[in-house]
Each structure stands twice: as C-alpha cells, then as structure tokens.
N, C-alpha and C. Protein backbone atom coordinates (compact mmCIF):
# COMPACT_ATOMS: atom_id res chain seq x y z
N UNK A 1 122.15 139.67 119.54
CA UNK A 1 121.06 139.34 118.64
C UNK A 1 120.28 138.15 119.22
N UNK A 2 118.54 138.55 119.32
CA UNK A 2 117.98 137.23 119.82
C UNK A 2 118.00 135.60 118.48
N UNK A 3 118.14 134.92 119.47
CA UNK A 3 117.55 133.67 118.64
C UNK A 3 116.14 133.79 117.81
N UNK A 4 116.17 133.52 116.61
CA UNK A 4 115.01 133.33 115.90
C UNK A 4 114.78 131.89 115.49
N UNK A 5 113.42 130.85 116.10
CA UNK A 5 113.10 130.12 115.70
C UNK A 5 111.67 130.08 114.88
N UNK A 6 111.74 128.80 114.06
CA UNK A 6 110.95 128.56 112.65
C UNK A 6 109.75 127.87 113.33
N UNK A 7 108.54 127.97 112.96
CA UNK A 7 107.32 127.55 113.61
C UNK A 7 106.47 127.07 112.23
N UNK A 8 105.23 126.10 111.56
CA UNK A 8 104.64 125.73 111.27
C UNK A 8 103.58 125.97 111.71
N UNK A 9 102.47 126.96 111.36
CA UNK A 9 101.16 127.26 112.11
C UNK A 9 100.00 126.64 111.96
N UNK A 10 99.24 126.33 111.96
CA UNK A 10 97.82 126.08 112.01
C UNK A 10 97.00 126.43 113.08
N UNK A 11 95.27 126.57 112.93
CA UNK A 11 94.24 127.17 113.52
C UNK A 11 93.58 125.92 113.91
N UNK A 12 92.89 125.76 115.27
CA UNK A 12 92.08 125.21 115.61
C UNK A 12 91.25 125.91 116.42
N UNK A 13 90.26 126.46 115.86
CA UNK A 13 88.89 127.12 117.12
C UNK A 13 89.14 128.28 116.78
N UNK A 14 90.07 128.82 115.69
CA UNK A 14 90.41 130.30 115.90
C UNK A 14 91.68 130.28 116.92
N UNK A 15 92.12 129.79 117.49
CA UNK A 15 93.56 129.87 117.91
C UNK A 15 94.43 129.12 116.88
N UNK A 16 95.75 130.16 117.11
CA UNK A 16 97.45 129.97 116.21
C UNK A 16 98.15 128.90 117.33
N UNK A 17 98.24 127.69 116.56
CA UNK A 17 99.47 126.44 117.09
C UNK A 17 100.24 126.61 115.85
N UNK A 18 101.63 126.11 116.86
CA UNK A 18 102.70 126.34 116.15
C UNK A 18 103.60 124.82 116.67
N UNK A 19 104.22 124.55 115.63
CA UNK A 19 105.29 123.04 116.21
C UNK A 19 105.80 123.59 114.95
N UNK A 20 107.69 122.87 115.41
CA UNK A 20 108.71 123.23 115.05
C UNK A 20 108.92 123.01 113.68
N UNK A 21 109.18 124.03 112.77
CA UNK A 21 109.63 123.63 111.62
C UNK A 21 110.22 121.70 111.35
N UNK A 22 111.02 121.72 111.89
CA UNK A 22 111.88 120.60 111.89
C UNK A 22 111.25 119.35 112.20
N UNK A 23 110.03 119.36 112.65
CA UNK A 23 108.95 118.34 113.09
C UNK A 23 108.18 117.58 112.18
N UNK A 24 108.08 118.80 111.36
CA UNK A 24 107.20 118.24 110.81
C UNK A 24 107.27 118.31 108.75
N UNK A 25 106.67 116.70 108.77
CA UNK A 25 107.27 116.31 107.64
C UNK A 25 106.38 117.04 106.26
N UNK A 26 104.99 117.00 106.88
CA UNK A 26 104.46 117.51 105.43
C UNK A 26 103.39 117.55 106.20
N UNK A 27 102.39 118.86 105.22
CA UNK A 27 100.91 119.32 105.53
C UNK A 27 99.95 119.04 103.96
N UNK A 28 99.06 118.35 104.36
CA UNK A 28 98.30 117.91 102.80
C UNK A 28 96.50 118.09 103.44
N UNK A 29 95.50 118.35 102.39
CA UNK A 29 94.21 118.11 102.40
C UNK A 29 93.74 116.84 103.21
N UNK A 30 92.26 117.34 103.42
CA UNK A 30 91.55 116.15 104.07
C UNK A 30 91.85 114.72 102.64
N UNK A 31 92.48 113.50 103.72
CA UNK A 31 92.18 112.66 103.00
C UNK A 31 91.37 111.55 103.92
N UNK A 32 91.00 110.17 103.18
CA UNK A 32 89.91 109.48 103.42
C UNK A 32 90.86 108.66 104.54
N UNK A 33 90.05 108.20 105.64
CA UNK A 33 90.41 107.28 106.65
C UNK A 33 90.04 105.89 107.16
N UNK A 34 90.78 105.61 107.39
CA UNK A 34 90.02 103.84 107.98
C UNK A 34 90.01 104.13 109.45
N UNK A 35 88.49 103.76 110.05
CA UNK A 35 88.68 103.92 111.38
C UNK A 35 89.24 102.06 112.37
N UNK A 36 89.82 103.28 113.76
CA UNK A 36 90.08 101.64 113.96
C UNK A 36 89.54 101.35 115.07
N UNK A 37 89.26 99.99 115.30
CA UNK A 37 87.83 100.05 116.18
C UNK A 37 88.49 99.86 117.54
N UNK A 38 87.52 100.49 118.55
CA UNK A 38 88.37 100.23 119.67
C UNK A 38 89.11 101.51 120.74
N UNK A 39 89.98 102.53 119.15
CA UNK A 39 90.24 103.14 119.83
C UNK A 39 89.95 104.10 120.68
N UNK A 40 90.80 105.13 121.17
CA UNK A 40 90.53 106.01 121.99
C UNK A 40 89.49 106.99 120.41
N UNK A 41 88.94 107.99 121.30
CA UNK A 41 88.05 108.79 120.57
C UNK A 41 88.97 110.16 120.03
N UNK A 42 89.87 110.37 120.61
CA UNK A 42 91.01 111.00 119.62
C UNK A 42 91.65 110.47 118.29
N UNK A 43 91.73 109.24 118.15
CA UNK A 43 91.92 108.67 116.75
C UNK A 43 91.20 108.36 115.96
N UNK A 44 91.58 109.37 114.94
CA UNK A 44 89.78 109.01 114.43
C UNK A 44 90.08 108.52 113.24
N UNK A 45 91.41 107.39 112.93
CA UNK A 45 91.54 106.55 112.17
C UNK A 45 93.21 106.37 111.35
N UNK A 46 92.96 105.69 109.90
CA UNK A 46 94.66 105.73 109.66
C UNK A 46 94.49 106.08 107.97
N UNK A 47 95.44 106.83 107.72
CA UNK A 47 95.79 107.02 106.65
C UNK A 47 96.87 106.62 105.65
N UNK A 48 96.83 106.06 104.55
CA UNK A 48 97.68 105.12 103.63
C UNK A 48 98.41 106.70 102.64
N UNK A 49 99.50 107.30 103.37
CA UNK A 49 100.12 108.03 102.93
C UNK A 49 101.67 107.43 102.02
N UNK A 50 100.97 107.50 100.66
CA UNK A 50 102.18 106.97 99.58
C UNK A 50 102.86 105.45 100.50
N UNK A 51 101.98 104.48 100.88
CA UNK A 51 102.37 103.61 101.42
C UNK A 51 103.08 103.48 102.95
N UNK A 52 102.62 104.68 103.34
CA UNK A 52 103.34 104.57 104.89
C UNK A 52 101.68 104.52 105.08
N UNK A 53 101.75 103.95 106.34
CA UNK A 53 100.57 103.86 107.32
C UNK A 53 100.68 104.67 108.43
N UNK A 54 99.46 106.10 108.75
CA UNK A 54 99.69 106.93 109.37
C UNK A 54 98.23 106.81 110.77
N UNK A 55 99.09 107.37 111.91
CA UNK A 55 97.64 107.25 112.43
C UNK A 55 96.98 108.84 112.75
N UNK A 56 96.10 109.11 112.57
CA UNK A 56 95.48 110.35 112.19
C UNK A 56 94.62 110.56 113.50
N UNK A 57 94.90 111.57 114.35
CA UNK A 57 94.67 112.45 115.67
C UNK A 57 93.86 113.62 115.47
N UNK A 58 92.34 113.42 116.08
CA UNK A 58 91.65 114.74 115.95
C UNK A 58 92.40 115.34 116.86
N UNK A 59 93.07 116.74 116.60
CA UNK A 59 93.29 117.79 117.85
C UNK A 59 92.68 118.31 118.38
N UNK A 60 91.41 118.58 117.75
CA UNK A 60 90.14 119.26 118.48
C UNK A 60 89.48 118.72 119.77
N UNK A 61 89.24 117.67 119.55
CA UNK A 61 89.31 116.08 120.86
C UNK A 61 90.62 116.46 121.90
N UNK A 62 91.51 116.20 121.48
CA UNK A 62 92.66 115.98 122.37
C UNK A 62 93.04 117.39 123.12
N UNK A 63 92.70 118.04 122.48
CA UNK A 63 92.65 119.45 123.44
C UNK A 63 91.53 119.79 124.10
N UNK A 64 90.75 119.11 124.07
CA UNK A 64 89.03 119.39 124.72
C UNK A 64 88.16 120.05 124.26
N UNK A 65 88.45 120.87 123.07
CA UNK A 65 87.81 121.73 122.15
C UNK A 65 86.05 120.93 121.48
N UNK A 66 85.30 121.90 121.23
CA UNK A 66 84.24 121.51 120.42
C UNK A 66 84.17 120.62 119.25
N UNK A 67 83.71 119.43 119.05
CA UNK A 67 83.87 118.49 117.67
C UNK A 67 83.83 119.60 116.42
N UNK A 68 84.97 119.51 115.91
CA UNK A 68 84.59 120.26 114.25
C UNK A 68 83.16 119.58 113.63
N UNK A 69 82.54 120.81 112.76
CA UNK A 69 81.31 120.18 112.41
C UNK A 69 81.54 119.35 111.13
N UNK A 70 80.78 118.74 110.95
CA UNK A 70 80.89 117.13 109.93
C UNK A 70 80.71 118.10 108.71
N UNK A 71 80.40 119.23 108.28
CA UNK A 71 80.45 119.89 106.85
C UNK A 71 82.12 120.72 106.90
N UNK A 72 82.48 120.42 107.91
CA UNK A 72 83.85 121.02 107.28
C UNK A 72 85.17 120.13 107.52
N UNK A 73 85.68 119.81 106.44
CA UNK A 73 86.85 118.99 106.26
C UNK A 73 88.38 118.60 106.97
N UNK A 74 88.70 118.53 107.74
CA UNK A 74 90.10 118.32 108.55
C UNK A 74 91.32 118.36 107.82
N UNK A 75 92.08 119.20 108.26
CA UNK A 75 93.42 119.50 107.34
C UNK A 75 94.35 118.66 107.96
N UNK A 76 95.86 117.98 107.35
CA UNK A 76 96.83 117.06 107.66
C UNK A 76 98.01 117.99 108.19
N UNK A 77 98.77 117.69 109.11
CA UNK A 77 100.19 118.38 109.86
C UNK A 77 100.82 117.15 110.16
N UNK A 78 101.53 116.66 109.36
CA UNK A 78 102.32 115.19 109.76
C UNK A 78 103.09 115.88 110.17
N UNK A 79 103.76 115.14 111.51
CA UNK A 79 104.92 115.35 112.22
C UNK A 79 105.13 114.21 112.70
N UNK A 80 106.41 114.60 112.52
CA UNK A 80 107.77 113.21 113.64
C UNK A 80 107.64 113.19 115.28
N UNK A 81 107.81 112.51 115.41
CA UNK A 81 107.66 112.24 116.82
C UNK A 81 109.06 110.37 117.35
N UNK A 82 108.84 110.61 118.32
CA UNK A 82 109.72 109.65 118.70
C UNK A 82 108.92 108.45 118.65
N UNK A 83 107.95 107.82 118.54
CA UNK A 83 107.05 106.89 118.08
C UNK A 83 106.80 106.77 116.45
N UNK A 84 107.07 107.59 115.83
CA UNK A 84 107.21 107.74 114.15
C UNK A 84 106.04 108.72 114.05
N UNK A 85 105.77 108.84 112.77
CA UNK A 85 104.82 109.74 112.04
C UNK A 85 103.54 109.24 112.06
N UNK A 86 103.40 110.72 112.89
CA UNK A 86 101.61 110.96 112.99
C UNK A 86 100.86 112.18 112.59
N UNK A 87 99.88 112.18 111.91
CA UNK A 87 98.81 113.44 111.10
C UNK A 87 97.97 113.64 112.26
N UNK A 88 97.96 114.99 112.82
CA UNK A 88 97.40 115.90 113.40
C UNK A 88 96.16 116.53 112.85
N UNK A 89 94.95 116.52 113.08
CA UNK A 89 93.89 117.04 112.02
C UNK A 89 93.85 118.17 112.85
N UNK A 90 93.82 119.07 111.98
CA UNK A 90 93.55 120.49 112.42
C UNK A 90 92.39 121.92 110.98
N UNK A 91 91.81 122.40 111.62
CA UNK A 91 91.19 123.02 111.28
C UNK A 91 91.80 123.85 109.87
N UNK A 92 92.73 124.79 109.84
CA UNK A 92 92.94 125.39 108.65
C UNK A 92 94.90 125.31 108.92
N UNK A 93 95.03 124.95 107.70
CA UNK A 93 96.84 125.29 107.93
C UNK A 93 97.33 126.73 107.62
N UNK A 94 98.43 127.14 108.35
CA UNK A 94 98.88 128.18 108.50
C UNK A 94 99.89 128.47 107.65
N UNK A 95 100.67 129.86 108.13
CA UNK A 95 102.64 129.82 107.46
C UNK A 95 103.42 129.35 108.19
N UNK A 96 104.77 129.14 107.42
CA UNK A 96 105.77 129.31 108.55
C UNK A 96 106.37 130.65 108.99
N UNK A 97 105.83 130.67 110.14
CA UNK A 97 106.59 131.80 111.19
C UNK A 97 107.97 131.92 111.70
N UNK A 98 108.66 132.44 111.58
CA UNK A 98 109.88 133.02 112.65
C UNK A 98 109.72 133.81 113.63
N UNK A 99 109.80 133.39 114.70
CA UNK A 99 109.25 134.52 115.83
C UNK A 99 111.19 134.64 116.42
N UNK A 100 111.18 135.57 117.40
CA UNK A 100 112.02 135.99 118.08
C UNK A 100 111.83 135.22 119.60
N UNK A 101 113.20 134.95 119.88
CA UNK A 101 113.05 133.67 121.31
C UNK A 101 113.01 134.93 122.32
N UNK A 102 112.90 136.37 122.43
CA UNK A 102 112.66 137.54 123.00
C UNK A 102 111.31 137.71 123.47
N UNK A 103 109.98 137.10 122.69
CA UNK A 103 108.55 137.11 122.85
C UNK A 103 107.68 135.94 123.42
N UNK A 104 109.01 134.62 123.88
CA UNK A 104 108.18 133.46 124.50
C UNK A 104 108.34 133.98 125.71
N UNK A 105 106.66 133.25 126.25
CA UNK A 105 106.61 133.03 127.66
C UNK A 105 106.03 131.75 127.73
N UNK A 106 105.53 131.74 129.08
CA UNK A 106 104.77 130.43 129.80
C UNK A 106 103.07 130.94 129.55
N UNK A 107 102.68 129.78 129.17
CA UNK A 107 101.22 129.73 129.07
C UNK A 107 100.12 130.70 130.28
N UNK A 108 99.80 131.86 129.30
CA UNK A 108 98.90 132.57 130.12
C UNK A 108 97.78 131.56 131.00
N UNK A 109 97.29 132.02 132.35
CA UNK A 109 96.45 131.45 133.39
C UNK A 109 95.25 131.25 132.39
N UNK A 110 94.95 131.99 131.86
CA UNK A 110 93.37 132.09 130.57
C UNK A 110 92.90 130.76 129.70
N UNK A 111 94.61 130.29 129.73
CA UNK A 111 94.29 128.98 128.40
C UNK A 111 94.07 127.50 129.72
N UNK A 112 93.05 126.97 128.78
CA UNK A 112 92.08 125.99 129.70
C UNK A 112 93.67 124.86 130.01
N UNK A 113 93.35 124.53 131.40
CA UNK A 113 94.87 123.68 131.86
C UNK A 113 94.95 122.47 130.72
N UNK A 114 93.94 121.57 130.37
CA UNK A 114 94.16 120.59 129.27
C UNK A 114 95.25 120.73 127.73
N UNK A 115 95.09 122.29 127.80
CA UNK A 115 95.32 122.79 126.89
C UNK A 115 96.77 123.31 127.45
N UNK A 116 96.70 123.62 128.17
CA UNK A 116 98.29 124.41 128.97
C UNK A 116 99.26 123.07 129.42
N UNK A 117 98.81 121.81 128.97
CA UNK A 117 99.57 120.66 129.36
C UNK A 117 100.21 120.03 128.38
N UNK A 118 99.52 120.87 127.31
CA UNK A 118 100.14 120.24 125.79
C UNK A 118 100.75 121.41 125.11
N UNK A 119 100.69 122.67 125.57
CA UNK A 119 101.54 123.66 125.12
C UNK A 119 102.98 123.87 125.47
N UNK A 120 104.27 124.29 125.00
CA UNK A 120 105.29 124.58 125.80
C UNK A 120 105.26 125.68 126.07
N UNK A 121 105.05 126.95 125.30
CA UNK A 121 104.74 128.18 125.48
C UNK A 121 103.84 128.76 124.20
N UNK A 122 103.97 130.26 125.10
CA UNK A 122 103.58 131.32 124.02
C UNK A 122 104.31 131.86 123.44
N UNK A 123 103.79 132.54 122.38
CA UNK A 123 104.51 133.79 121.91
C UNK A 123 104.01 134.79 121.20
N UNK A 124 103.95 136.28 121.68
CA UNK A 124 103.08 137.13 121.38
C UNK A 124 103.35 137.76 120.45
N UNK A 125 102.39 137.73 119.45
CA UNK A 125 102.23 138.40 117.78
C UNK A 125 101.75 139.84 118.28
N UNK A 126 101.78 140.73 116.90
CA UNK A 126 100.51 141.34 116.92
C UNK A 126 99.49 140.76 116.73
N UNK A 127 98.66 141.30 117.73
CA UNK A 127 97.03 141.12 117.82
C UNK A 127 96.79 139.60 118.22
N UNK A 128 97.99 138.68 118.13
CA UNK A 128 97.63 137.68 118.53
C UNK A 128 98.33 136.65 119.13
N UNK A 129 98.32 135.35 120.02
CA UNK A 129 99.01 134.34 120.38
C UNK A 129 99.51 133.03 119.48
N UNK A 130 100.72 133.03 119.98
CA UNK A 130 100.96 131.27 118.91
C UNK A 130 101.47 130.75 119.45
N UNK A 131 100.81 129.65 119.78
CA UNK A 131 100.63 128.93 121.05
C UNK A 131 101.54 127.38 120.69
N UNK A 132 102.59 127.43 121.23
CA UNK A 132 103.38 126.20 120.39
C UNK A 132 103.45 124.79 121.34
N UNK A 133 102.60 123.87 120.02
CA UNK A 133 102.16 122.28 120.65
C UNK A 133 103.64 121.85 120.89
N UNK A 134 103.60 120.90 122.56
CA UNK A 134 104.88 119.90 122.50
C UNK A 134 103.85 118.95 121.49
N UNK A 135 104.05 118.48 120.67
CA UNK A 135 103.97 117.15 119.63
C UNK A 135 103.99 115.84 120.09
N UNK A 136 105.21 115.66 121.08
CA UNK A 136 105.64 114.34 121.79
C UNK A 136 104.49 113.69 122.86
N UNK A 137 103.31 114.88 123.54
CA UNK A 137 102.81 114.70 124.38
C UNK A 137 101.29 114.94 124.04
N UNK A 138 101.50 115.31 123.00
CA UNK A 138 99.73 115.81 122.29
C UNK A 138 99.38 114.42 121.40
N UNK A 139 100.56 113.73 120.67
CA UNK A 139 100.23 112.57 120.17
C UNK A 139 100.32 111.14 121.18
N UNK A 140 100.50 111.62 122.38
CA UNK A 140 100.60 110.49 123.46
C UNK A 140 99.39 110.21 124.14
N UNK A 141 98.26 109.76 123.10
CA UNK A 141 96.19 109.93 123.68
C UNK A 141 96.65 108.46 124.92
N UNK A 142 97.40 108.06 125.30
CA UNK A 142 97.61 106.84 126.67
C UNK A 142 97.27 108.21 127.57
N UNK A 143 97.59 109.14 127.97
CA UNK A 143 97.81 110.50 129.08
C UNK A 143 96.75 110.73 129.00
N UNK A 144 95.85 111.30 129.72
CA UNK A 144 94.31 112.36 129.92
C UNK A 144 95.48 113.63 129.89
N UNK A 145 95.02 114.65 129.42
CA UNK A 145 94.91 115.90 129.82
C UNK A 145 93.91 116.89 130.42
N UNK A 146 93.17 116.43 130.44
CA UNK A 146 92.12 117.22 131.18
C UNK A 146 91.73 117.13 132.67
C-alpha cells in the first residue's frame, strides 16, 4: 500500500500549492496590516493575530508572479516554520488533499526556475498539478530566487 500524505491547498495565478497539513496552523480572510518600512518588497507587512505578531508574505512577489490586483483581497495560510509563524498571502484557499506518495515527481522543466526553487515537488491530479511549497525556503525573502 502507497503512503498517503495530507496537503493544504491554495491558488495563486490559477496554479494548486500545497504545504503539509502539519504546517500549517490556520487559514483566515484578508485582514488589515501594518507595513514595515524598509522591508524587502515581499513583506508587505504584520498582522496582530489574537495577540501574536505575524509577518505577512506576498507569495505572488516571492514567486515572481504578477502583483495581485488592488480590487482583490489576499487570503491568510499561517504556517510554522523554524523561525515561528508566518501568513502567506495567497490568492484563494483551497481543501485538504490526500494525494498518494505513488504520483510525486520532480518539478516539470515548464515551471519558471524561481518557482522550481521553492517547490519540492509535484503531484499529478486529474486535469491538474499541486505543486507543493518547501515553506522553510519560500518564507526565507534573505535568498533571491530568481
């Protein structure tokens, strides 16, 4: 019997990311941000979540993708990380998936390398890819990927 692991999805651009069930702590609505000055242009500020202080990561930026447009709202994917908890803004949130460890591979040649540096793999759906973020290295904006 293959291994079945648990995935957390969300859409950015029309592509399926996936990070590990176990990562991640909670997914909530656009909320309001404090920007902080200075930083890199991937942080596009911090969020006062029930008294934790979060720092909030456009993914769209950090993967090289097109700026989401200013009429549509950024969704939350807090996840753990070995630096503590950070909100991932991403376009629309997804389900949780179980895929079969039978359907990963290595990042097709197609997906832009910036993007293939922050993926660990694939894994092929019907009709489509779910493309699963390392977390540890997508919230690490010190690295260029591109």
């Amino acid at each position: 019997m293959t291994e079945q692991k648990q995935f957390c999805t969300f859409y950015l651009d029309n592509h399926m990311f996936g990070v590990k069930v176990e990562q991640v702590q909670e997914v909530f609505r656009y909320q309001a941000m404090t920007k902080v000055p200075l930083a890199p242009p991937e942080v596009r500020g911090l969020i006062n979540l029930r008294g934790q202080i979060i720092t909030a990561l456009d993914l769209r930026r950090r993967l090289g993708m097109e700026v989401r447009s200013e009429d549509k709202l950024p969704m939350n994917v807090v996840v753990r990380t070995e630096d503590g908890v950070v909100s991932l803004l991403v376009d629309e949130i997804g389900d949780v998936l179980e895929v079969s460890e039978d359907v990963h591979e290595r990042p097709p040649e197609t997906v832009p390398e910036g993007v293939r540096k922050l993926v660990l793999g694939v894994y092929k759906l019907e009709g489509k890819l779910l493309l699963i973020l390392d977390s540890e290295k997508a919230v690490d904006v010190g690295h260029a990927v591109a």
